[in-house]
C-alpha atoms as a PDB file:
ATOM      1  CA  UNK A   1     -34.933  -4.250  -9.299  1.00  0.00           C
ATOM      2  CA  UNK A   2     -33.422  -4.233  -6.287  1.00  0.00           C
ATOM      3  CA  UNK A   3     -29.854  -2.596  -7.440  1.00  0.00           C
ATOM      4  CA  UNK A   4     -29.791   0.506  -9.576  1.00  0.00           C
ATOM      5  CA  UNK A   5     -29.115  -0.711 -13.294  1.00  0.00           C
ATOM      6  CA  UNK A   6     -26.547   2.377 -14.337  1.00  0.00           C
ATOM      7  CA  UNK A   7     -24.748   1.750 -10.961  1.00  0.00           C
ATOM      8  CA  UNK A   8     -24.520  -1.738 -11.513  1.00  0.00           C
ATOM      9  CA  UNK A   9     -23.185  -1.499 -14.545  1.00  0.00           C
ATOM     10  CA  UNK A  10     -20.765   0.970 -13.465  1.00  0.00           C
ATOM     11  CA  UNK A  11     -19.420  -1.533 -11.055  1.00  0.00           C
ATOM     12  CA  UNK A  12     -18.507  -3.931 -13.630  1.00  0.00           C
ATOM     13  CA  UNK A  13     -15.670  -3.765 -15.905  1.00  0.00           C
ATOM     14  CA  UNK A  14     -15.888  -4.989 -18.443  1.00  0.00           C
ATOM     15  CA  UNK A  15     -19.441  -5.430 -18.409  1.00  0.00           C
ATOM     16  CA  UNK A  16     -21.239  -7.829 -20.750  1.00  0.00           C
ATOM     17  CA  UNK A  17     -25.183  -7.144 -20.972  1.00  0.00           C
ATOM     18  CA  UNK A  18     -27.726  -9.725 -21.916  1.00  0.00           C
ATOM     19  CA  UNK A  19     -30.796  -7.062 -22.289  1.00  0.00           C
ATOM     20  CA  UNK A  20     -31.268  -4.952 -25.617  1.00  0.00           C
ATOM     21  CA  UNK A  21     -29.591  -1.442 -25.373  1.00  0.00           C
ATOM     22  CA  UNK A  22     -31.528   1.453 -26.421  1.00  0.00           C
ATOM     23  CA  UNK A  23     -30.530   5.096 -27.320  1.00  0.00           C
ATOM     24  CA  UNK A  24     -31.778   7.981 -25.067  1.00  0.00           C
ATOM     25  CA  UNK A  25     -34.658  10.044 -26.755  1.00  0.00           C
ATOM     26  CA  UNK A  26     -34.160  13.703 -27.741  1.00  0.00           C
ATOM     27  CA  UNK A  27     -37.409  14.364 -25.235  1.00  0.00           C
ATOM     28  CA  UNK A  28     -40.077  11.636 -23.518  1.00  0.00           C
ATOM     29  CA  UNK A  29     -43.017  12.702 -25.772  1.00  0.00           C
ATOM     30  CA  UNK A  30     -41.979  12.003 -29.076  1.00  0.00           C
ATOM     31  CA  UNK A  31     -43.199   8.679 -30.768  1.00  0.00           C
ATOM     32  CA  UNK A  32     -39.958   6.157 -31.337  1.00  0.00           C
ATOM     33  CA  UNK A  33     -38.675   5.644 -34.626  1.00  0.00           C
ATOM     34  CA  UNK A  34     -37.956   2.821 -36.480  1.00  0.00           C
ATOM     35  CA  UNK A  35     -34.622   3.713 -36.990  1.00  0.00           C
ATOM     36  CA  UNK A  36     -34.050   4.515 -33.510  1.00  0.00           C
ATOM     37  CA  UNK A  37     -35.596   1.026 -32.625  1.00  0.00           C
ATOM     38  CA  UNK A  38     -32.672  -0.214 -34.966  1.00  0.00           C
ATOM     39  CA  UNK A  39     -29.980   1.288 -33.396  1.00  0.00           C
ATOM     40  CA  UNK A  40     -28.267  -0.836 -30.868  1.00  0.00           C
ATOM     41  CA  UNK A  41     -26.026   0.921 -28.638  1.00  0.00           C
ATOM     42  CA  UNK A  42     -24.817  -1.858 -26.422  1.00  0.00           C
ATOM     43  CA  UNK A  43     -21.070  -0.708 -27.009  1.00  0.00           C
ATOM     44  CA  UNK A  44     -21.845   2.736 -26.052  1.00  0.00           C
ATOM     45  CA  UNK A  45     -24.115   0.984 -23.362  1.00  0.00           C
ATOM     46  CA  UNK A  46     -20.360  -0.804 -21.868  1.00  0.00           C
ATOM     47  CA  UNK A  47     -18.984   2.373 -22.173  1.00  0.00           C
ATOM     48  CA  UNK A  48     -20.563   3.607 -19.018  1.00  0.00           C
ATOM     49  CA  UNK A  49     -18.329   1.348 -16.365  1.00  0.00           C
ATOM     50  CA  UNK A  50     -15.241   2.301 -18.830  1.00  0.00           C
ATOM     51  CA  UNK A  51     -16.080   6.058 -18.400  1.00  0.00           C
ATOM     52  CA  UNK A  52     -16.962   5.420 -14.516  1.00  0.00           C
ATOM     53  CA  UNK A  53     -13.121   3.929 -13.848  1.00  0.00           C
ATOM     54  CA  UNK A  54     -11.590   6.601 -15.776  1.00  0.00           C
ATOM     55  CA  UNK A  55     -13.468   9.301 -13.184  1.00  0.00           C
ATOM     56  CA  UNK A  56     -12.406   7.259 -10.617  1.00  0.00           C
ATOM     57  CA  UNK A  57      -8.925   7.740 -11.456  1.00  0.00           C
ATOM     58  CA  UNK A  58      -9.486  11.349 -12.754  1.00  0.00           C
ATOM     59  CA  UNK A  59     -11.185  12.072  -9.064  1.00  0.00           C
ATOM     60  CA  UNK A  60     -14.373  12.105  -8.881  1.00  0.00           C
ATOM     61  CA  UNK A  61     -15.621  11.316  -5.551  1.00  0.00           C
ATOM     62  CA  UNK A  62     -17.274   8.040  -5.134  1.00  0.00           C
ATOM     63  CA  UNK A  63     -20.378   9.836  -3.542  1.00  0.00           C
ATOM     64  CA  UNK A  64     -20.337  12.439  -6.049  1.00  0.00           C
ATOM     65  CA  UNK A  65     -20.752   9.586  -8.626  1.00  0.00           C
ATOM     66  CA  UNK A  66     -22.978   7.584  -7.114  1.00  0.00           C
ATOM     67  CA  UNK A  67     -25.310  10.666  -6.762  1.00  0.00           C
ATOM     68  CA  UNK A  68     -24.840  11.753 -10.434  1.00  0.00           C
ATOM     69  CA  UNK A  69     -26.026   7.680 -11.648  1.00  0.00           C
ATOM     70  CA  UNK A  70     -28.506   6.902  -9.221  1.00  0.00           C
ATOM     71  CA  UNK A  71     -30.499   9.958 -10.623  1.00  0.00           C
ATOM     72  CA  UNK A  72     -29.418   9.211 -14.203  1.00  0.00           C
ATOM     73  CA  UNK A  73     -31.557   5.684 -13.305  1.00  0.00           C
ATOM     74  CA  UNK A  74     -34.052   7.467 -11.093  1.00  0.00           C
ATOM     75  CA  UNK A  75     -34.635   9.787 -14.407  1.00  0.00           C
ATOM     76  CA  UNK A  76     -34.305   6.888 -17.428  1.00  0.00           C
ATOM     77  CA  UNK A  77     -30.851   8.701 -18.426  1.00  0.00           C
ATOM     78  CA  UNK A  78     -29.496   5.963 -21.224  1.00  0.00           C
ATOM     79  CA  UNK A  79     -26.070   4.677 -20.108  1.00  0.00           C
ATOM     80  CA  UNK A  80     -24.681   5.858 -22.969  1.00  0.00           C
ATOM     81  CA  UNK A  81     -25.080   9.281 -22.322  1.00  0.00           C
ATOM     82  CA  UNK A  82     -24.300   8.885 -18.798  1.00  0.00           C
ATOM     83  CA  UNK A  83     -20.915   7.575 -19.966  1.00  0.00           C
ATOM     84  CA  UNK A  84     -20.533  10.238 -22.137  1.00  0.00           C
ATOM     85  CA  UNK A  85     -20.963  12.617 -19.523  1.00  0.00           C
ATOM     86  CA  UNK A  86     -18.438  10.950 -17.151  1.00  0.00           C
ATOM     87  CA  UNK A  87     -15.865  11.208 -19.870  1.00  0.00           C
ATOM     88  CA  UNK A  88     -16.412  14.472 -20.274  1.00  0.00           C
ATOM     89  CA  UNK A  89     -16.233  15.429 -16.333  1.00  0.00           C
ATOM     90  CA  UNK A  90     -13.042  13.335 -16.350  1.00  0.00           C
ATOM     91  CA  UNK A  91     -11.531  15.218 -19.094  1.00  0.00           C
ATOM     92  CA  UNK A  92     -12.112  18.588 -17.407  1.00  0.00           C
ATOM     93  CA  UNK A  93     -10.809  17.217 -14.275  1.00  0.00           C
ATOM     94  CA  UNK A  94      -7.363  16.962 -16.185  1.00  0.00           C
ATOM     95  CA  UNK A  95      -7.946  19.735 -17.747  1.00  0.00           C
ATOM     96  CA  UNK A  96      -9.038  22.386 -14.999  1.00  0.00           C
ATOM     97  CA  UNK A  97      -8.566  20.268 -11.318  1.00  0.00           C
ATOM     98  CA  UNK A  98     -10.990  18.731  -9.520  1.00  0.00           C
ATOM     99  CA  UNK A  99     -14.218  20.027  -9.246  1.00  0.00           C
ATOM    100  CA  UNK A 100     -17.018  19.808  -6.444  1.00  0.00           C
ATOM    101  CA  UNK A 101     -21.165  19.124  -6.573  1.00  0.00           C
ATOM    102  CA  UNK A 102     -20.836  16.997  -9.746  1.00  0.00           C
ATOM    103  CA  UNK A 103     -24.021  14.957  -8.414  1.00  0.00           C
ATOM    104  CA  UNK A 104     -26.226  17.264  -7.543  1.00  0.00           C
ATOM    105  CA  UNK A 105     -24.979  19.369 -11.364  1.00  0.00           C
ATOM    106  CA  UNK A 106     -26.404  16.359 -13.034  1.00  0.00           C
ATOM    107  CA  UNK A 107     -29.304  15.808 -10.766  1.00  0.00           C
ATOM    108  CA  UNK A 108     -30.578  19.650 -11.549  1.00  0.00           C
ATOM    109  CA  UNK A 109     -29.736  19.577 -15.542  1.00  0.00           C
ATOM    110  CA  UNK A 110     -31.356  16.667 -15.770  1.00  0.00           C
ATOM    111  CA  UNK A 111     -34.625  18.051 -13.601  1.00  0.00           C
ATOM    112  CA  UNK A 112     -34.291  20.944 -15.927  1.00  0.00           C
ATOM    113  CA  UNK A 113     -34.795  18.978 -18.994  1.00  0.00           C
ATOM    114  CA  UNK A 114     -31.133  18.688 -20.565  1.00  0.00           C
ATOM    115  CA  UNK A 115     -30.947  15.407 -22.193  1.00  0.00           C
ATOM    116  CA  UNK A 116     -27.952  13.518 -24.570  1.00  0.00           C
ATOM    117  CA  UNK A 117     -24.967  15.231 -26.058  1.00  0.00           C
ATOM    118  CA  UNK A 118     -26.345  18.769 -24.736  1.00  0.00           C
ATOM    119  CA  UNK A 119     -25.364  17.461 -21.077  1.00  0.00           C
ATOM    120  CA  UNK A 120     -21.880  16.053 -21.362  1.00  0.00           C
ATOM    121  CA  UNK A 121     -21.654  19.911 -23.580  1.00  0.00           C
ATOM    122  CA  UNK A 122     -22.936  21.665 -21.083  1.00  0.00           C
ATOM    123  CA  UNK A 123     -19.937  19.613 -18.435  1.00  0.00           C
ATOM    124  CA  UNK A 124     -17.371  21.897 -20.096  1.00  0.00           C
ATOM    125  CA  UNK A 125     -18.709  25.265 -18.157  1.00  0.00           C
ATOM    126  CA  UNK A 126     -20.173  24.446 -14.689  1.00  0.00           C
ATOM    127  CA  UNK A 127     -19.732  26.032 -11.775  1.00  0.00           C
ATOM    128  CA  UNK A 128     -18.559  24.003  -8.586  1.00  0.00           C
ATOM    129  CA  UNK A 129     -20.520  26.643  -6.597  1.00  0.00           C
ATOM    130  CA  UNK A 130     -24.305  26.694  -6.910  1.00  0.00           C
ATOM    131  CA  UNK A 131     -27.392  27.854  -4.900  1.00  0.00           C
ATOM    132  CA  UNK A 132     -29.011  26.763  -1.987  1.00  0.00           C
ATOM    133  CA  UNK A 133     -32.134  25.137  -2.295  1.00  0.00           C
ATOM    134  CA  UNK A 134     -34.804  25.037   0.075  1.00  0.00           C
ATOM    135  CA  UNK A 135     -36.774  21.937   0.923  1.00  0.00           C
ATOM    136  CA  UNK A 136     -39.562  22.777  -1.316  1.00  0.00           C
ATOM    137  CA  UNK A 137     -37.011  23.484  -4.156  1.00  0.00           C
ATOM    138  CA  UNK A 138     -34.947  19.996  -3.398  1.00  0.00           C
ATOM    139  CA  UNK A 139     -38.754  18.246  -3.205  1.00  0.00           C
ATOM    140  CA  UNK A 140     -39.795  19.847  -6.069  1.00  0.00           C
ATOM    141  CA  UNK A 141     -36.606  18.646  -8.251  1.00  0.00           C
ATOM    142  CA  UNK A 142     -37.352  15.128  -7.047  1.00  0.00           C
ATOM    143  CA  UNK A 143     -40.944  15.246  -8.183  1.00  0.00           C
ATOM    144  CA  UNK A 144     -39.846  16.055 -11.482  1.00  0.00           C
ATOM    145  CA  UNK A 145     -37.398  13.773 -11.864  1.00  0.00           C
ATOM    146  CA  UNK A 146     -39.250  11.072 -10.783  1.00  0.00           C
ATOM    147  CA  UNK A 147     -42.248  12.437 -13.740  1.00  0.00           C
ATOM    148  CA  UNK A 148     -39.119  12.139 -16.356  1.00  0.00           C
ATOM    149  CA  UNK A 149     -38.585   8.433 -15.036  1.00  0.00           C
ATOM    150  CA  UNK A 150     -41.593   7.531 -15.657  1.00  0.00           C
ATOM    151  CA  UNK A 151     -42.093   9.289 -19.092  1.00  0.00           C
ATOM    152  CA  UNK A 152     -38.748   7.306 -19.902  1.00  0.00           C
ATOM    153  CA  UNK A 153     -39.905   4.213 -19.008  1.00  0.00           C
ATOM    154  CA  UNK A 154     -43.201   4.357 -20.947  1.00  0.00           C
ATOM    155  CA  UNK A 155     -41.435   5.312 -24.439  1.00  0.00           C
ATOM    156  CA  UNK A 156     -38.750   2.606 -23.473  1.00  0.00           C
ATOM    157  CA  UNK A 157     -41.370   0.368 -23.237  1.00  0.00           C
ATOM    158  CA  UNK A 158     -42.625   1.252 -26.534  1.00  0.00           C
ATOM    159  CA  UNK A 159     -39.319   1.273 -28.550  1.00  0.00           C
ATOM    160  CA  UNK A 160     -38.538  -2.392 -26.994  1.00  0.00           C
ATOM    161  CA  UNK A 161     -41.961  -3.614 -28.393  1.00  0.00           C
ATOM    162  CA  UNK A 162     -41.041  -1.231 -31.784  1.00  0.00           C
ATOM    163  CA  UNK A 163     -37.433  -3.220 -31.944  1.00  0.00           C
ATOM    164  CA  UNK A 164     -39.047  -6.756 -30.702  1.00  0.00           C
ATOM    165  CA  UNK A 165     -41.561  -6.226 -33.893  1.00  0.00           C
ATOM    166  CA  UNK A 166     -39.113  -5.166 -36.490  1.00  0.00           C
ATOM    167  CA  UNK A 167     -36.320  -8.081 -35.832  1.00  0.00           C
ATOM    168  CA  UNK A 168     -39.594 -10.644 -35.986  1.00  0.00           C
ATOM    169  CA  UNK A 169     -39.947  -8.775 -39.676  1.00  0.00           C
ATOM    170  CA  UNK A 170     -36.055  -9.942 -40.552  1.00  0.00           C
ATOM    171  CA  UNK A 171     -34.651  -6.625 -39.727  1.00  0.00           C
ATOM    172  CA  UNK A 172     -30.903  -6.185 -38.252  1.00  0.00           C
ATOM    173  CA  UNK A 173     -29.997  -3.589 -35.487  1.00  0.00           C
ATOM    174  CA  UNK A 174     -27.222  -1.303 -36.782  1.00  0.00           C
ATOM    175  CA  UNK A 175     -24.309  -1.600 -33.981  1.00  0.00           C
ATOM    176  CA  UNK A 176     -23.787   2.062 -32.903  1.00  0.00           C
ATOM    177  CA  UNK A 177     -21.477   3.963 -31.377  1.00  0.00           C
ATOM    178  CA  UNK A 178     -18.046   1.932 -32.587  1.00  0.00           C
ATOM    179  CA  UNK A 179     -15.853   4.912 -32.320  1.00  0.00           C
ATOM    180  CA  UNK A 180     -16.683   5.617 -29.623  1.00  0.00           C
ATOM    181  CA  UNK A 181     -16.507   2.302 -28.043  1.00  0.00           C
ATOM    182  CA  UNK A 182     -12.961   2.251 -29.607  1.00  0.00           C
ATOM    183  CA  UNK A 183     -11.719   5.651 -28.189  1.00  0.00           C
ATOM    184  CA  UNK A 184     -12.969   4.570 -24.586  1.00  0.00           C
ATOM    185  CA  UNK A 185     -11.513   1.427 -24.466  1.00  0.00           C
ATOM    186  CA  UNK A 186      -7.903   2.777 -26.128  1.00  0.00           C
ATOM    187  CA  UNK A 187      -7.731   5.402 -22.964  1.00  0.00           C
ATOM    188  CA  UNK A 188      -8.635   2.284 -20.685  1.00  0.00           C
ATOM    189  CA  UNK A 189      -5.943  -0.138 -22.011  1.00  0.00           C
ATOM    190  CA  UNK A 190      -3.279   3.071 -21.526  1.00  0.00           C
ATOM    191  CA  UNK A 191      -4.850   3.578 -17.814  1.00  0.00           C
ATOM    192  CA  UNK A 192      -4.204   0.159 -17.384  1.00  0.00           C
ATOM    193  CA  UNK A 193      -1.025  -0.156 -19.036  1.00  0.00           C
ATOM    194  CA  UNK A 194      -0.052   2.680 -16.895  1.00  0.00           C
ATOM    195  CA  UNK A 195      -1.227   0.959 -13.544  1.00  0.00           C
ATOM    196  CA  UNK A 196       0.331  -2.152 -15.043  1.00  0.00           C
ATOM    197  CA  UNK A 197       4.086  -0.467 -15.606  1.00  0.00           C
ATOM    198  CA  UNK A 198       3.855   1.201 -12.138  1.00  0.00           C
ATOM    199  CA  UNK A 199       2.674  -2.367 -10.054  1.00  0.00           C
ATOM    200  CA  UNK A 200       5.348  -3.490 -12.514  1.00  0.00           C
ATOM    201  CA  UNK A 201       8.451  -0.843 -10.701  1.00  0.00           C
ATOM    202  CA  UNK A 202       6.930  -1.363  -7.374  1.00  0.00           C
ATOM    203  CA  UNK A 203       7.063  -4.700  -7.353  1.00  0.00           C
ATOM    204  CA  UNK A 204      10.734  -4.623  -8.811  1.00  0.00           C
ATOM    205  CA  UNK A 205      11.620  -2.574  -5.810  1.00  0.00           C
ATOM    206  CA  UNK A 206      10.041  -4.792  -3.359  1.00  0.00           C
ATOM    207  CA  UNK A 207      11.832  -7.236  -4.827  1.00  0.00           C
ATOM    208  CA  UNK A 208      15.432  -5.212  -4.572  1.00  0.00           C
ATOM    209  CA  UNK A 209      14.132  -4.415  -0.859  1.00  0.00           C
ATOM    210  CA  UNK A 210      13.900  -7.978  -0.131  1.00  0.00           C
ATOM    211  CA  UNK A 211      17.263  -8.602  -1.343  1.00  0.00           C
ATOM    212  CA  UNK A 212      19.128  -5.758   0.245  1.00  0.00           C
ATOM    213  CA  UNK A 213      16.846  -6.740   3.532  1.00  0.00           C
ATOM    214  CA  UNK A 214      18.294 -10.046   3.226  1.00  0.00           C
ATOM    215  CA  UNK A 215      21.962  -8.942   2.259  1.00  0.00           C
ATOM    216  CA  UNK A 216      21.335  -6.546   5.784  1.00  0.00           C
ATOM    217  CA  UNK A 217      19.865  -9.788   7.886  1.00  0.00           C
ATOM    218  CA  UNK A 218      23.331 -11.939   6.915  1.00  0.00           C
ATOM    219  CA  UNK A 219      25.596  -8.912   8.037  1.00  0.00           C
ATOM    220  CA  UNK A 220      23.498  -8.871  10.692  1.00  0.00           C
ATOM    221  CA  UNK A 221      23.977 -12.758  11.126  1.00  0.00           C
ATOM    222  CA  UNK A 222      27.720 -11.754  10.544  1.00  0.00           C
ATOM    223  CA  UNK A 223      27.875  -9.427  12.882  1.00  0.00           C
ATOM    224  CA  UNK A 224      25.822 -11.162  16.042  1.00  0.00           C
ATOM    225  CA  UNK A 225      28.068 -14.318  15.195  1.00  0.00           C
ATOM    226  CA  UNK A 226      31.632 -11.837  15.083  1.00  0.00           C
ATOM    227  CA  UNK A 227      30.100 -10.414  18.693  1.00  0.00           C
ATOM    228  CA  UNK A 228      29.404 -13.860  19.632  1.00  0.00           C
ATOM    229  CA  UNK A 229      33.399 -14.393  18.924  1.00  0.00           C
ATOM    230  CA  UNK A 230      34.102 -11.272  20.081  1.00  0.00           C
ATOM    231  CA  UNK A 231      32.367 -11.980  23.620  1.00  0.00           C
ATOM    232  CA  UNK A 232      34.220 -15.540  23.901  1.00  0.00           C
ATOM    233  CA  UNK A 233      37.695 -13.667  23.313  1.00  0.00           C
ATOM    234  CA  UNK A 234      36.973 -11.215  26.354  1.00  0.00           C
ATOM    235  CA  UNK A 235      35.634 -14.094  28.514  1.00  0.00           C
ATOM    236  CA  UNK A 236      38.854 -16.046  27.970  1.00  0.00           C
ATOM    237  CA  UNK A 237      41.211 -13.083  28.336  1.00  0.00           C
ATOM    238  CA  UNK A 238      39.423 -12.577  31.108  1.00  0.00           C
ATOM    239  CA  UNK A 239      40.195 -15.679  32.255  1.00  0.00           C
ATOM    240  CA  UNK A 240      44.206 -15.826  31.387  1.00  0.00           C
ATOM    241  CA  UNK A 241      44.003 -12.181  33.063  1.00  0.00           C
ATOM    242  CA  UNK A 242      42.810 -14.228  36.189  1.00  0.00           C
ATOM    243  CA  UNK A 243      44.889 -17.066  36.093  1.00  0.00           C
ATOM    244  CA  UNK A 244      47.902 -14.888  35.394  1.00  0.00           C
ATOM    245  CA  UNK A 245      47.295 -13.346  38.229  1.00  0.00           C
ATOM    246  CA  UNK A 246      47.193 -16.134  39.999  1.00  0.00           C
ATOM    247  CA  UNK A 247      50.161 -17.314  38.693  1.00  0.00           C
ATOM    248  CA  UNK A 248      51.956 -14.258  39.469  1.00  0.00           C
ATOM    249  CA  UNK A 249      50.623 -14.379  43.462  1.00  0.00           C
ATOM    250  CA  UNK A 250      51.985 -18.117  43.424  1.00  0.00           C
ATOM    251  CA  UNK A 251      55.213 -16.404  42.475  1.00  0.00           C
ATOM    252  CA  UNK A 252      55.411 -13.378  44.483  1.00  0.00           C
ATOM    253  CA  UNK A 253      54.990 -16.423  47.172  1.00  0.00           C
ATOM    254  CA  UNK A 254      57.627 -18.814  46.131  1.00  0.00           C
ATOM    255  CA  UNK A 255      60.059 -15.653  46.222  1.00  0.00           C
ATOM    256  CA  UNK A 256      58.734 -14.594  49.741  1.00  0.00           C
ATOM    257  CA  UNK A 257      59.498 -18.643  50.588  1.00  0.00           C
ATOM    258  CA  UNK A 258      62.645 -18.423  48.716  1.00  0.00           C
ATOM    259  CA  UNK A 259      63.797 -15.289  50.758  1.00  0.00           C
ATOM    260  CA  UNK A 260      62.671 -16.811  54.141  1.00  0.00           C
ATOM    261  CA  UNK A 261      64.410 -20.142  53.326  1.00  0.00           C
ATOM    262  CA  UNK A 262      67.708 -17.676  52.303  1.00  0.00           C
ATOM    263  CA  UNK A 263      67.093 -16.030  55.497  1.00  0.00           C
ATOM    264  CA  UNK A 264      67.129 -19.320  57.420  1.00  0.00           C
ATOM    265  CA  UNK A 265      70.422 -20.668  55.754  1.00  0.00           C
ATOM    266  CA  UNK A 266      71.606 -17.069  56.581  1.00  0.00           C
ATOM    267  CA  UNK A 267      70.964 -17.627  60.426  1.00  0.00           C
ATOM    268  CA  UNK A 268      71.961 -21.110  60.249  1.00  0.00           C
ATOM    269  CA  UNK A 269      75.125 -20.395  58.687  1.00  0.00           C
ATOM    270  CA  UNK A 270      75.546 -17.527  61.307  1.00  0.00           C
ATOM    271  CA  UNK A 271      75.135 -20.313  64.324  1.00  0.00           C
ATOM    272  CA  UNK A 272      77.258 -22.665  62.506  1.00  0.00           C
ATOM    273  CA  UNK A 273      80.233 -19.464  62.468  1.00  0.00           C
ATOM    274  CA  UNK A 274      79.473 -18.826  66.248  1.00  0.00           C
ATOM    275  CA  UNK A 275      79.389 -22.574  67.471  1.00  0.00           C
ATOM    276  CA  UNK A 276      82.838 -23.503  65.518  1.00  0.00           C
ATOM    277  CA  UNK A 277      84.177 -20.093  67.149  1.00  0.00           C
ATOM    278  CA  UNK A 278      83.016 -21.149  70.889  1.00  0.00           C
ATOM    279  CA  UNK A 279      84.880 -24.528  69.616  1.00  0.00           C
ATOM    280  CA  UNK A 280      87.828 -22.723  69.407  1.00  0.00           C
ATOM    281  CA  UNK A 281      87.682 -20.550  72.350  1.00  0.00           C
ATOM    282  CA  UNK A 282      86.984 -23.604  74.476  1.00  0.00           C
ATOM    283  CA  UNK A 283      90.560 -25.052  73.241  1.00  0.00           C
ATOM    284  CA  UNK A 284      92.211 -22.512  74.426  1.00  0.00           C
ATOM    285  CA  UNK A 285      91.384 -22.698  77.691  1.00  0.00           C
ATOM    286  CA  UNK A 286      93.923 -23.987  80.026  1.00  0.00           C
ATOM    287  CA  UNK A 287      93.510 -27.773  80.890  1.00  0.00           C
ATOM    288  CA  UNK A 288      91.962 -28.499  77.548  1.00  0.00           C
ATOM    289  CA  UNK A 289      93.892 -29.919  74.798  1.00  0.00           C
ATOM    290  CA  UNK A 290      93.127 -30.745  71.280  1.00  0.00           C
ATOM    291  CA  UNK A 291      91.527 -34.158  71.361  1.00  0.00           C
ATOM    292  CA  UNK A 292      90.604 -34.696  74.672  1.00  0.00           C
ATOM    293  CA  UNK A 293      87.668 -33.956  76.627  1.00  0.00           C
ATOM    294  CA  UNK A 294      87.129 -31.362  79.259  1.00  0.00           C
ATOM    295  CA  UNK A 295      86.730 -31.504  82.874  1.00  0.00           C
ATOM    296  CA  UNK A 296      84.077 -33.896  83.816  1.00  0.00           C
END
């Protein structure tokens, strides 16, 4: 298998198996049961991708996570105890804050033999801080884990054949882990529901945004076409300024020509007074009478 089966599954939601589910043994050595070979737990099986949103949203770190499932697979750690273990992490989260080294917490309970409900108990008290390990120590946990795997794998192997055998016989699985399942999926559809009501005001004030943006872009349209007006107005003032100007130099000039032309009649009627007084000087002069013509 080329992709990790727990973190498969824990990218999928929902996820819909088509392989049997099987519950997690209380240790590797001891012989499988028939009515553990009866039990199908493929709701507490889909519960793992439920329980791997929620501490997404609670805050586990997507390494952190990935760490803590690849060694649950690496190990033979049933998904349903992985999921219950998420949901327990996520509910301390809430509880206490975020917490660090969540992976490598799971990868050294799990070397250390803690198995089922005793790990997601066990969640409530650890310690973000824990011990440096040496190279030996972190080669040493891997060795063991990988003996676990394969311990898992054999008594897997045996309580497929087991369930294979016994539903050949006429025997029904009993569906397991139904409150559970129910519980899970109930804090999903409020997570959801949540997300759902929030996209829901955000979208509503996108939507106000885009009208008030386009109430702002016609005032703005208002505005460039009232500056557009306002613009014209000053050009033509600016031109009535000009041409009243004009007008008023055309009349300072007719009044300068008016004067000069007053002037004119003014000197003219001045020679007019002078020559009719010379016309009277010259008939009084002696010789000269009124009608006839001075000496020749």
């Amino acid at each position: 298998m080329k992709r990790p089966l727990l973190k498969a599954m824990m990218l999928a939601l929902p996820l819909a198996l088509a392989v049997p589910a099987f519950a997690a043994p209380p240790t590797e050595d001891v012989e499988p049961t028939e009515a553990e070979a009866l039990e199908d737990d493929i709701l507490m099986v889909i519960n793992l991708p439920i329980a791997a949103d929620e501490a997404r949203t609670a805050g586990i770190d997507e390494a952190e996570l990935s760490e803590a499932l690849e060694v649950a697979e690496a190990a033979g750690i049933s998904a349903a105890d992985m999921a219950d273990v998420l949901d327990e992490e996520s509910e301390q989260i809430k509880a206490k804050g975020k917490r660090k080294a969540f992976g490598m917490w799971v990868k050294l309970q799990i070397a250390d033999g803690v198995r089922g409900k005793e790990l997601a108990a066990k969640i409530k008290d650890r310690k973000d801080d824990l011990d440096a390990m040496s190279d030996e120590d972190k080669a040493a946990f891997e060795a063991k884990i990988a003996e676990i795997g394969q311990l898992q794998r054999e008594r897997r192997k045996q309580l497929n054949d087991m369930r294979k055998h016994l539903r050949d016989e006429g025997k029904q699985a009993n569906l397991a882990g139904k409150d559970r399942y129910d519980k899970m999926m109930a804090k999903a559809n409020d997570r959801h529901a949540a997300a759902k009501a929030e996209w829901k005001q955000l979208e509503k004030a996108a939507k106000a945004g885009d009208k008030r943006d386009a109430a702002a872009d016609k005032r703005d349209a208002a505005a460039d076409k009232r500056d557009a007006a306002d613009k014209r107005d000053a050009a033509e003032d600016k031109r009535d300024a000009a041409e009243d100007k004009r007008d008023a130099a055309e009349d300072r000039r007719d009044a300068a020509g008016d004067k000069r032309d007053a002037a004119g009649d003014k000197r003219d009627a001045a020679a007019d007074k002078r020559d009719a007084a010379g016309d009277k000087r010259d008939e009084k002069q002696p010789g000269n009478k009124p009608g006839k013509k001075g000496p020749q």
